[in-house]
Protein backbone atom coordinates (compact mmCIF):
# COMPACT_ATOMS: atom_id res chain seq x y z
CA UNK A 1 -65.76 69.07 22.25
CA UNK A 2 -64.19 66.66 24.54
CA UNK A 3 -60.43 65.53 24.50
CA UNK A 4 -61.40 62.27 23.13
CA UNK A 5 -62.48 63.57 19.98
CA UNK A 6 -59.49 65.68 19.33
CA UNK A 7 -57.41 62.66 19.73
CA UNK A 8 -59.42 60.73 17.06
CA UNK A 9 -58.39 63.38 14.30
CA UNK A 10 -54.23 63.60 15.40
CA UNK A 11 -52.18 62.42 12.12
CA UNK A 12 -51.01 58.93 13.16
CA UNK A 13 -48.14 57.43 12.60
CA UNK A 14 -48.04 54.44 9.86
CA UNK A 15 -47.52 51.14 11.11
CA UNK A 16 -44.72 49.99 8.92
CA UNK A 17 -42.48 53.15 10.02
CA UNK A 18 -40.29 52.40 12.86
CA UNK A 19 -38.11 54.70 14.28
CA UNK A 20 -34.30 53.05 13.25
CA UNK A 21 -30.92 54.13 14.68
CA UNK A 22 -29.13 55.98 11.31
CA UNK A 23 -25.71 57.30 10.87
CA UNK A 24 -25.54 60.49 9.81
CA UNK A 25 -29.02 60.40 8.17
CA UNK A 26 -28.06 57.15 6.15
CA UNK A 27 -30.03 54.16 5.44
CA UNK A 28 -27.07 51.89 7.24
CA UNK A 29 -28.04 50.73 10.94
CA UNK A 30 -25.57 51.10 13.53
CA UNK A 31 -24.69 47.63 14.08
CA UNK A 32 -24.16 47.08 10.45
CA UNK A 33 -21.93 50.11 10.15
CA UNK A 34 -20.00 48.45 13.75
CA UNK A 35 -19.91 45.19 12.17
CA UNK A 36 -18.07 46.42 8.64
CA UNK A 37 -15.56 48.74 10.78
CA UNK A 38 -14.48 45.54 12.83
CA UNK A 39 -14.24 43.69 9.86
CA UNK A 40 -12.26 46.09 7.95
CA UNK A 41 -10.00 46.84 10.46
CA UNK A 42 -9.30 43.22 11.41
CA UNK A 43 -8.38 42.79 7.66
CA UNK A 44 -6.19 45.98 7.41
CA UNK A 45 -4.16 44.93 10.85
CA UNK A 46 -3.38 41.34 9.67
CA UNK A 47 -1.87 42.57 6.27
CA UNK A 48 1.68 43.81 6.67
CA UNK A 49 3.49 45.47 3.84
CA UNK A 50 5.83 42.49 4.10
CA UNK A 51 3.93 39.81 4.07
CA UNK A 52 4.94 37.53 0.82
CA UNK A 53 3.10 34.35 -0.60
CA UNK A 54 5.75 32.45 -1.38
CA UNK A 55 4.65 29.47 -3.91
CA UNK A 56 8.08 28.42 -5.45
CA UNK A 57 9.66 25.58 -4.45
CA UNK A 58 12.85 23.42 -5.94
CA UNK A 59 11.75 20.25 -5.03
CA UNK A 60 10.68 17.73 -7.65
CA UNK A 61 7.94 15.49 -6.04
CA UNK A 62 7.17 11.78 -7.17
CA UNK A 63 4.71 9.71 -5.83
CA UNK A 64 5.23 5.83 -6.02
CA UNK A 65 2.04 3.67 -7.52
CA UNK A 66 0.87 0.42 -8.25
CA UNK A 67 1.33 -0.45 -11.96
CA UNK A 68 -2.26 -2.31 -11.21
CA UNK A 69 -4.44 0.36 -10.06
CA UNK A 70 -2.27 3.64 -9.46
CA UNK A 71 -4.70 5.09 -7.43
CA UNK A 72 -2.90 3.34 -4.66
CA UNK A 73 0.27 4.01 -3.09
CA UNK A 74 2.96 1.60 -2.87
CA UNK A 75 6.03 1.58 -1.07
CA UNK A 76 9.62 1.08 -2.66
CA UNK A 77 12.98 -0.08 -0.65
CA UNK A 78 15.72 2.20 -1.88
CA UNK A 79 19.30 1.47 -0.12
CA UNK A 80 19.96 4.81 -1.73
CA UNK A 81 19.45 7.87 -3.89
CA UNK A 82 22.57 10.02 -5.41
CA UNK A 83 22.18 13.35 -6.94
CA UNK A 84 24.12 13.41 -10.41
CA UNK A 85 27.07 15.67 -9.99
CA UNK A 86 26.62 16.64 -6.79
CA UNK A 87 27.56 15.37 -2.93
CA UNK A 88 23.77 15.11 -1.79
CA UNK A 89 22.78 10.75 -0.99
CA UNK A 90 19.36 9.50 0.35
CA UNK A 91 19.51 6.17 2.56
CA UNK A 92 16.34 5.49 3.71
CA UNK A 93 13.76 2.84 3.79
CA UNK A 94 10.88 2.03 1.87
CA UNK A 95 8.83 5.29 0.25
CA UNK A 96 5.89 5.45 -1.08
CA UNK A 97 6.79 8.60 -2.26
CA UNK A 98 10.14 11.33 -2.66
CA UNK A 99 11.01 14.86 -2.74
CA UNK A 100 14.17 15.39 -5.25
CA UNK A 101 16.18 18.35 -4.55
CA UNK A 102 17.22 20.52 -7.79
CA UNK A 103 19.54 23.53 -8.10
CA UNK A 104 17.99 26.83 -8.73
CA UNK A 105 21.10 27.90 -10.26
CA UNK A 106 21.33 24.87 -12.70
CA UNK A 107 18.99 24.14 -15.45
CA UNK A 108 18.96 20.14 -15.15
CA UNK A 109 19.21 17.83 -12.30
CA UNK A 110 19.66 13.84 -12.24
CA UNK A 111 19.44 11.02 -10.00
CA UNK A 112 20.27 7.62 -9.66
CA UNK A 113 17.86 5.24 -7.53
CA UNK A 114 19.95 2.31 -6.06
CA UNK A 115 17.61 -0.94 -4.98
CA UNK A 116 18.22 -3.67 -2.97
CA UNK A 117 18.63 -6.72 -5.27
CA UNK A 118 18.26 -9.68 -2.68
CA UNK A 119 18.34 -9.40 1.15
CA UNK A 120 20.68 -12.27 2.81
CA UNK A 121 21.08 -12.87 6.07
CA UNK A 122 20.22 -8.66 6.64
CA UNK A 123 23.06 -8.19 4.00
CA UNK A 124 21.80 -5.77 1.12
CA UNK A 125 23.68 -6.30 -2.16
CA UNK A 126 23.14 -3.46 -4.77
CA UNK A 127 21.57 -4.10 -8.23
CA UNK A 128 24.39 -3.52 -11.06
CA UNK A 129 21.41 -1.24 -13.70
CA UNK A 130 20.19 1.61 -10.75
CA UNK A 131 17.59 3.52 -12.58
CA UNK A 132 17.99 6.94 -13.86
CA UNK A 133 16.13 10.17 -13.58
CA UNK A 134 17.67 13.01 -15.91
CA UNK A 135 15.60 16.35 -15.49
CA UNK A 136 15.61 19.36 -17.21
CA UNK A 137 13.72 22.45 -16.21
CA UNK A 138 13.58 26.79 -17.08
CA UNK A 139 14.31 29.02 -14.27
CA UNK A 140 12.16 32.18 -14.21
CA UNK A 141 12.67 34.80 -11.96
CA UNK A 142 9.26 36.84 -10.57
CA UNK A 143 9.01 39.48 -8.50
CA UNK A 144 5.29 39.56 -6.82
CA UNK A 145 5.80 42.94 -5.55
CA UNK A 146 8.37 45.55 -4.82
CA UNK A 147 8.62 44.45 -0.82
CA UNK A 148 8.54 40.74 -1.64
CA UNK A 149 11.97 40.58 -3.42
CA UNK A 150 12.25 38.56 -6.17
CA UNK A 151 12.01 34.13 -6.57
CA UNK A 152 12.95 32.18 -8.72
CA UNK A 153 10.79 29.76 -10.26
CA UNK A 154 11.29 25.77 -12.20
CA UNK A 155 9.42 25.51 -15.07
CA UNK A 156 8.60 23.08 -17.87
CA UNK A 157 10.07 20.17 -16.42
CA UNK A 158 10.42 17.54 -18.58
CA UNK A 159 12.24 13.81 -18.06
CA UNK A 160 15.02 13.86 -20.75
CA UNK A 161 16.74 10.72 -19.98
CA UNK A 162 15.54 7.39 -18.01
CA UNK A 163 15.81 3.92 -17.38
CA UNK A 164 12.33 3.99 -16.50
CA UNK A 165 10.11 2.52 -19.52
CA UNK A 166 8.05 5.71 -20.50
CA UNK A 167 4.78 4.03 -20.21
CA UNK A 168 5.76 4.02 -16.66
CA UNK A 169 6.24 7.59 -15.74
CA UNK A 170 2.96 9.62 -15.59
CA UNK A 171 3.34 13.47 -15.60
CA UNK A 172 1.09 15.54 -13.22
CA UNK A 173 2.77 19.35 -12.84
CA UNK A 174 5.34 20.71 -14.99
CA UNK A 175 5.90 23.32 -12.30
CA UNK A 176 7.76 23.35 -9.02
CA UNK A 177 4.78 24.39 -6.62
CA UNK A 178 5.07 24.18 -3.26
CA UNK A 179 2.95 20.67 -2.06
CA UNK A 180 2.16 20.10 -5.57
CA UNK A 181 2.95 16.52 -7.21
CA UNK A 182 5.07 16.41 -10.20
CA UNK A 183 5.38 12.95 -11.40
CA UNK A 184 4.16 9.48 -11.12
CA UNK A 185 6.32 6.48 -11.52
CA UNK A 186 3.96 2.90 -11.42
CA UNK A 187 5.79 -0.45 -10.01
């Protein structure tokens, strides 16, 4: 018998059986196995025992809005802002929106918004009724983990007293989250 014939009776290999690069015998290609490792050690470097998330944040945040449509801003000319029983004033110009500081240690804050009342000659002369913004809030203390410490958190903030009619007011977050809006007064 010639050569030829021999070769027509060899086992042959099935088509859809291609010879793959396994890890120790597994079904997992090599450059998927390469491509997890990176991955998983690029994740395990960036992560640092301590590393916190810090979300608190003792700022109350009020954004001004039209009383017509209060999806739009508007901007308000304060000649000044004084924390209730404490040293801390705001002189500014016109906001169209505030962050009011409150005490972590203290359970209520309040503020008293001074406006121009006529502007003479560059002369501002204060209104005699400032509006009023009485706060009260719950501290909470959490600890996220053991390496983070512990923070303390304002809850439940609620507008006790204001000169503000209350159909006026709107009340988005009762929490003090960091770049979260709290409250939304319409002029």
């Amino acid at each position: 018998m010639s050569p030829q014939i021999y070769e027509k009776y060899l086992p042959r290999r099935s088509a859809s059986v291609k010879r793959k690069n396994y890890i120790c015998g597994e079904k997992i290609p090599v450059a998927r196995a390469l491509l997890i490792g990176i991955v998983i050690l690029l994740f395990s470097t960036c992560y640092d025992k301590g590393d916190c998330l810090v979300t608190n944040s003792t700022f109350i945040n009020i954004a001004f809005k039209k009383r017509t449509n209060s999806s739009l801003d508007t901007s308000i000319r304060f000649t000044g802002i004084v924390v209730i029983d404490d040293t801390l004033s705001f002189k500014g110009d016109e906001i169209s929106s505030i962050a009011l500081p409150v005490n972590p240690s203290k359970t209520e804050a309040g503020f008293i918004f001074y406006y121009p009342d006529s502007v003479v000659n560059d002369s501002v002369t204060l209104r005699f009724n400032p509006d009023t913004l009485k706060f009260t809030y719950r501290n909470e203390t959490v600890v996220p983990t053991s390496d983070c410490g512990a923070y303390v958190y304002q809850k439940n903030v609620t507008i006790v007293k204001t000169s503000y009619d209350s159909i006026r007011i709107r009340k988005i977050n009762n929490q003090l989250i960091r770049n979260a809006l709290n409250f939304q007064i319409l002029y």
